[in-house]
Structure formats: C-alpha cells, structure tokens
PDB file of N, CA and C in Angstrom:
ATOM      1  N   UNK A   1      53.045  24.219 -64.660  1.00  0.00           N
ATOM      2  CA  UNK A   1      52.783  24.015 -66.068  1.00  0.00           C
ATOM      3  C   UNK A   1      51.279  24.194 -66.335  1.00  0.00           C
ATOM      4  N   UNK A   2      50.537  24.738 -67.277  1.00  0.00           N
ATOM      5  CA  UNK A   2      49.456  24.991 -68.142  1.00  0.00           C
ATOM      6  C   UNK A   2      48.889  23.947 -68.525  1.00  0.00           C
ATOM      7  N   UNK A   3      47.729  23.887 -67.720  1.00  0.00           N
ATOM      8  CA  UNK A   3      46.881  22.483 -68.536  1.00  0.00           C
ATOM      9  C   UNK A   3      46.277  22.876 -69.795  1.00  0.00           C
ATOM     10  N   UNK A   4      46.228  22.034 -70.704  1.00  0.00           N
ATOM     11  CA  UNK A   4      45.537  22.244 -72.425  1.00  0.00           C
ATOM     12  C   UNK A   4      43.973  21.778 -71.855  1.00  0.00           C
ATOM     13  N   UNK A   5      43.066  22.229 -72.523  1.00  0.00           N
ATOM     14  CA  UNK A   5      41.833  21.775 -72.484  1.00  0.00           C
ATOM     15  C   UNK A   5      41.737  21.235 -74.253  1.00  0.00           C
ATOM     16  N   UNK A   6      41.504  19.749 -74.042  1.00  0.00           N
ATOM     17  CA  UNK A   6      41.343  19.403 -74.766  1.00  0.00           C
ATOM     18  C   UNK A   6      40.432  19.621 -75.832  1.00  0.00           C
ATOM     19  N   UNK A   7      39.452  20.299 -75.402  1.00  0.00           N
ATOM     20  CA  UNK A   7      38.192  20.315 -76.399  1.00  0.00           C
ATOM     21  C   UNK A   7      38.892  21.971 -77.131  1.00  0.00           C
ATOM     22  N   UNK A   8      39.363  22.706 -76.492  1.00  0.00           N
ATOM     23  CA  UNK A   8      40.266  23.935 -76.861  1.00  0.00           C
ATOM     24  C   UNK A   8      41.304  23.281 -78.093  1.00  0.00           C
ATOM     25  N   UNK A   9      42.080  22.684 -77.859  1.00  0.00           N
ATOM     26  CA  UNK A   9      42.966  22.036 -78.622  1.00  0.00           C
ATOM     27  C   UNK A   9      42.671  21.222 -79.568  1.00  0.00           C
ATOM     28  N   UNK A  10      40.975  21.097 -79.744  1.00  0.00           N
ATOM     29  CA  UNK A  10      40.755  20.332 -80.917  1.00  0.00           C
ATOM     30  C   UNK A  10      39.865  21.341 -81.934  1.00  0.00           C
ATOM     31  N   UNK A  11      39.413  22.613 -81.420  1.00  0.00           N
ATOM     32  CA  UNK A  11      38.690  23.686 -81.844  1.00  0.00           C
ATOM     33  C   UNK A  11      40.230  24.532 -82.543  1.00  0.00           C
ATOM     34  N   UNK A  12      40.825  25.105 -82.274  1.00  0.00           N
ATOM     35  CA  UNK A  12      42.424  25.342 -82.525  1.00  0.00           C
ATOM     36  C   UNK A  12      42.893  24.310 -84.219  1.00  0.00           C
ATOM     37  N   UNK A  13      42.859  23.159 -83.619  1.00  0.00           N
ATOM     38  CA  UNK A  13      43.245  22.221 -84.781  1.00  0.00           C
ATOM     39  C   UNK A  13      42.659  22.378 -85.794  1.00  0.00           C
ATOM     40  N   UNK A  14      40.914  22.504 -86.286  1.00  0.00           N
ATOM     41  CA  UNK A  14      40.212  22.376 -86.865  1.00  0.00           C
ATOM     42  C   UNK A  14      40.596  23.815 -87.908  1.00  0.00           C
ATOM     43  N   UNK A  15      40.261  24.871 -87.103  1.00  0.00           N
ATOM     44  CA  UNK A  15      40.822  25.805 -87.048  1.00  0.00           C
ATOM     45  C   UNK A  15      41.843  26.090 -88.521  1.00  0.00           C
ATOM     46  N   UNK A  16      42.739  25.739 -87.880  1.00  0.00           N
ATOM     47  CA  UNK A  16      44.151  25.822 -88.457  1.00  0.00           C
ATOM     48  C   UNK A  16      44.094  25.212 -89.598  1.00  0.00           C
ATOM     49  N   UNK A  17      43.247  23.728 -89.798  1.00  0.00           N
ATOM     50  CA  UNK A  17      42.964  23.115 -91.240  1.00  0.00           C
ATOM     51  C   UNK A  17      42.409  24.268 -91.927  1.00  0.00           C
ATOM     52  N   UNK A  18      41.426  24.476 -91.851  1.00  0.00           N
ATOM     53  CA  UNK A  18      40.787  25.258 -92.135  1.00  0.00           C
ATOM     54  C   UNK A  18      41.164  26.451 -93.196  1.00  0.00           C
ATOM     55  N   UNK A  19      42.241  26.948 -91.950  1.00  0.00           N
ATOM     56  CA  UNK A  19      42.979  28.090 -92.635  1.00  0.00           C
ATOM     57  C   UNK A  19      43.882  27.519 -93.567  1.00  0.00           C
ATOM     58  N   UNK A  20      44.541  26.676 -93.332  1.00  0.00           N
ATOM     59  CA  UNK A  20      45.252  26.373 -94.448  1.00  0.00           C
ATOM     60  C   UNK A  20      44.710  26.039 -95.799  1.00  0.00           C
ATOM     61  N   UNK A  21      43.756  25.232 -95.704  1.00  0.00           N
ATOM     62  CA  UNK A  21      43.248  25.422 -96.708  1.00  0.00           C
ATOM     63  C   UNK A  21      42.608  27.002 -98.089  1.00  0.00           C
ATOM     64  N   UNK A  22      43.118  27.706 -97.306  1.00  0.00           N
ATOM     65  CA  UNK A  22      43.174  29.223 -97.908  1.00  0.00           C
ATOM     66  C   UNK A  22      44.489  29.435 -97.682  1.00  0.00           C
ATOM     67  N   UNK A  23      45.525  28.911 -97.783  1.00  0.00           N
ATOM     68  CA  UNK A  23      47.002  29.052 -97.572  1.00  0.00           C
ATOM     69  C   UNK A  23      46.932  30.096 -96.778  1.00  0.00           C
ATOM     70  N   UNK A  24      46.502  29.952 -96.067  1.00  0.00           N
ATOM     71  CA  UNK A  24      46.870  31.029 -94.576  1.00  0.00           C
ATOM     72  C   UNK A  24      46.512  32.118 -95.044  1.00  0.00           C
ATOM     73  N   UNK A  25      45.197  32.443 -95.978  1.00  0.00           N
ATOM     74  CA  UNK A  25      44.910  34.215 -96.696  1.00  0.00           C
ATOM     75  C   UNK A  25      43.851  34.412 -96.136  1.00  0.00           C
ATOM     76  N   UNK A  26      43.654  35.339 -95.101  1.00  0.00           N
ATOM     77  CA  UNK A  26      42.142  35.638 -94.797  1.00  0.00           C
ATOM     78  C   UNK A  26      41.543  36.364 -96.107  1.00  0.00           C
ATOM     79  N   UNK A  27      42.076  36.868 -96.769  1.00  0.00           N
ATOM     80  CA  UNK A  27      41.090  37.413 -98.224  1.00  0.00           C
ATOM     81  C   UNK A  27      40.865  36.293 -98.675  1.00  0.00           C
ATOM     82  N   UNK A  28      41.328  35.289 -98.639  1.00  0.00           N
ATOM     83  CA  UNK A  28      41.067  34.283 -99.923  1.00  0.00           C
ATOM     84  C   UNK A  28      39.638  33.743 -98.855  1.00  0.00           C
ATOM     85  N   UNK A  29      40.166  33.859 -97.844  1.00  0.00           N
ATOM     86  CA  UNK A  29      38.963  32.933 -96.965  1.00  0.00           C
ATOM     87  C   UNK A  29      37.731  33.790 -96.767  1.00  0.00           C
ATOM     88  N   UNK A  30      37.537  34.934 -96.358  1.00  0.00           N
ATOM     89  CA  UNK A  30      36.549  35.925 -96.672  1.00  0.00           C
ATOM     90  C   UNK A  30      35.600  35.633 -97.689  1.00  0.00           C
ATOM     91  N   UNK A  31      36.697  35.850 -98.873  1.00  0.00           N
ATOM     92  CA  UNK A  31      35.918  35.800-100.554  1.00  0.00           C
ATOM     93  C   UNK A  31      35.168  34.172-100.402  1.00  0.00           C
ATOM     94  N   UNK A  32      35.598  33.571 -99.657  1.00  0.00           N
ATOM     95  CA  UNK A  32      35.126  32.337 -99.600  1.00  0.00           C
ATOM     96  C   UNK A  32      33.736  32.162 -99.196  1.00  0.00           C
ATOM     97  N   UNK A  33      33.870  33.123 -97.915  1.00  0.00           N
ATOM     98  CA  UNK A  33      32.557  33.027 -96.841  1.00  0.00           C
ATOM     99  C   UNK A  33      31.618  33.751 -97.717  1.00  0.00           C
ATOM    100  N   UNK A  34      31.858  35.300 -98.330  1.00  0.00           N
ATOM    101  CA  UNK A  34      31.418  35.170 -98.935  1.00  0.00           C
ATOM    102  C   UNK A  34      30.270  35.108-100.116  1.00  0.00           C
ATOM    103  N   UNK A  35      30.710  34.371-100.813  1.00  0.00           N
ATOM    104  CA  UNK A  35      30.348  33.503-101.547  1.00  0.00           C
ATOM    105  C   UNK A  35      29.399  31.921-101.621  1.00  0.00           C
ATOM    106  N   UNK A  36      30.043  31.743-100.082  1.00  0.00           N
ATOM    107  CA  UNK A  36      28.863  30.767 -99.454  1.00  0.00           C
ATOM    108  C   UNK A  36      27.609  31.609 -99.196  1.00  0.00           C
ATOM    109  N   UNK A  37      28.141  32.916 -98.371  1.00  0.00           N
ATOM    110  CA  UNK A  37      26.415  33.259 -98.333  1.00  0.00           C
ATOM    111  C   UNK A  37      25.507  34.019 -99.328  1.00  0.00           C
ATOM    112  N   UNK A  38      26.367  34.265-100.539  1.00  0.00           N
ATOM    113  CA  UNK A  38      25.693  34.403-101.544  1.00  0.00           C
ATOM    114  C   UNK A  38      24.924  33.622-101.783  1.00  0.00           C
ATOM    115  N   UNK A  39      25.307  32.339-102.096  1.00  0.00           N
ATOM    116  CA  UNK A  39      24.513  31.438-102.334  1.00  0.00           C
ATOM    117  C   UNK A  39      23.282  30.681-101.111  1.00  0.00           C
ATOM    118  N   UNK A  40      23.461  31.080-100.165  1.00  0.00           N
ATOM    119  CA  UNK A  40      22.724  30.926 -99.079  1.00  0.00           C
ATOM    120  C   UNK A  40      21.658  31.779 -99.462  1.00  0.00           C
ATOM    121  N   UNK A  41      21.917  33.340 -99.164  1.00  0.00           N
ATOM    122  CA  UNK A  41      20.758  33.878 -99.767  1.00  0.00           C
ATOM    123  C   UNK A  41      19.888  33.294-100.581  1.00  0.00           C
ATOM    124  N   UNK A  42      20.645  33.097-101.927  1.00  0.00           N
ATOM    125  CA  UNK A  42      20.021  32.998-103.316  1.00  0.00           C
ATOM    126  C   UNK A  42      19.099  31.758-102.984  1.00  0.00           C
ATOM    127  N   UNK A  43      19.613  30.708-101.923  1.00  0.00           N
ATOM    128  CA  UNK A  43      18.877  29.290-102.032  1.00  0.00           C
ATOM    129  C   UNK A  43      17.236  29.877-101.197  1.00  0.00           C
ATOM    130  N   UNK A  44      17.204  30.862-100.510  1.00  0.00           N
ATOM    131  CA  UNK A  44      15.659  31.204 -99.702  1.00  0.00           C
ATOM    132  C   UNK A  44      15.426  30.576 -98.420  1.00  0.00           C
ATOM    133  N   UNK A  45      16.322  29.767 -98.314  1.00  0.00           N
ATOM    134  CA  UNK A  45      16.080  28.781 -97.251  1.00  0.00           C
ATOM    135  C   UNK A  45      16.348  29.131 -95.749  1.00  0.00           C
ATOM    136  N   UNK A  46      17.272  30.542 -95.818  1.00  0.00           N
ATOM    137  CA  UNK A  46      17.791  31.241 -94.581  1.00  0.00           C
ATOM    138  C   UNK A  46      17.618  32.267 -94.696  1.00  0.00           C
ATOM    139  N   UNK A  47      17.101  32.764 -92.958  1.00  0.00           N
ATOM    140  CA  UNK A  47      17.341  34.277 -92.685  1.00  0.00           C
ATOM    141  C   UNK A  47      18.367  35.483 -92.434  1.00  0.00           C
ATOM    142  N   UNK A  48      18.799  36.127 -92.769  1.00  0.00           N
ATOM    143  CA  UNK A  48      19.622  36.976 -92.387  1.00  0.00           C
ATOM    144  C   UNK A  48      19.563  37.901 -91.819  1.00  0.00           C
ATOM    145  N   UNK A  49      20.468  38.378 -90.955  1.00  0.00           N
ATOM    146  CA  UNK A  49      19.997  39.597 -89.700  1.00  0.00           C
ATOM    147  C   UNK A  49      20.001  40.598 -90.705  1.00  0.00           C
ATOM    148  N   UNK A  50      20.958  40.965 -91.697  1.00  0.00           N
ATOM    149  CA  UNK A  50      20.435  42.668 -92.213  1.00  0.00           C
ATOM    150  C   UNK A  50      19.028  42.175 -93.481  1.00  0.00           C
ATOM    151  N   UNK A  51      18.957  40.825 -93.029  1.00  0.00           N
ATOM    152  CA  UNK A  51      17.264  40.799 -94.004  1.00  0.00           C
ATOM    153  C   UNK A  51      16.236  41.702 -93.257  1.00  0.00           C
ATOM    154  N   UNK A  52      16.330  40.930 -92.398  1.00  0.00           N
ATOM    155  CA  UNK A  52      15.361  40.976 -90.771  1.00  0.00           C
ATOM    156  C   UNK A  52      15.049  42.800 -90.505  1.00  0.00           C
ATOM    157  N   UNK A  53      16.314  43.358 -90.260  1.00  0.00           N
ATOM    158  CA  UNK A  53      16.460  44.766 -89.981  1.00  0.00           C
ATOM    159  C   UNK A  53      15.844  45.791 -91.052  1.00  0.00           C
ATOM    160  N   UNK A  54      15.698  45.537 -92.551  1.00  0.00           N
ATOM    161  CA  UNK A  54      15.220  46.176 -93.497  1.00  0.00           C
ATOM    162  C   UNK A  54      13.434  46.630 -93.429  1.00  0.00           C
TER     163      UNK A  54
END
C-alpha cells in the first residue's frame, strides 16, 4: 500500500478549496489571477519579471 505524505495531502486539499471556489473553472480562476495582478501592478509595490526584462 502507498504511503500519503501528509504535507502532500494538505497542499492537494487547499488546492481543491481553492478551485472550488471558481466552481471548478480555470477561466473563472485565471480572470481572477488576473486581476489580482492588475492590481498588484497598479499598487507599485511589486516587481515583475516582464517589468524587469523591458
């Protein structure tokens, strides 16, 4: 039998909230991300690698 690694099985769990919370839509979750880093940008406070590369 297959041992679970627990710390695996709690990364998995999190996971899965996660997704559900976008009813299981990676577009919905995408548009999500995003949108967070829109606003990341906009706040100045972080770098971004295709900032960096320009």
């Amino acid at each position: 039998m297959k041992k679970t690694d627990p710390l695996i099985d709690e990364i998995r769990q999190i996971r899965h909230e996660i997704s559900a919370e976008f009813d299981h839509d990676p577009k919905k979750m995408y548009a999500y991300y995003k949108q967070v880093e829109k606003e990341l940008k906009a706040s100045g406070q972080y770098t971004f690698l295709e900032d960096q590369q320009a």
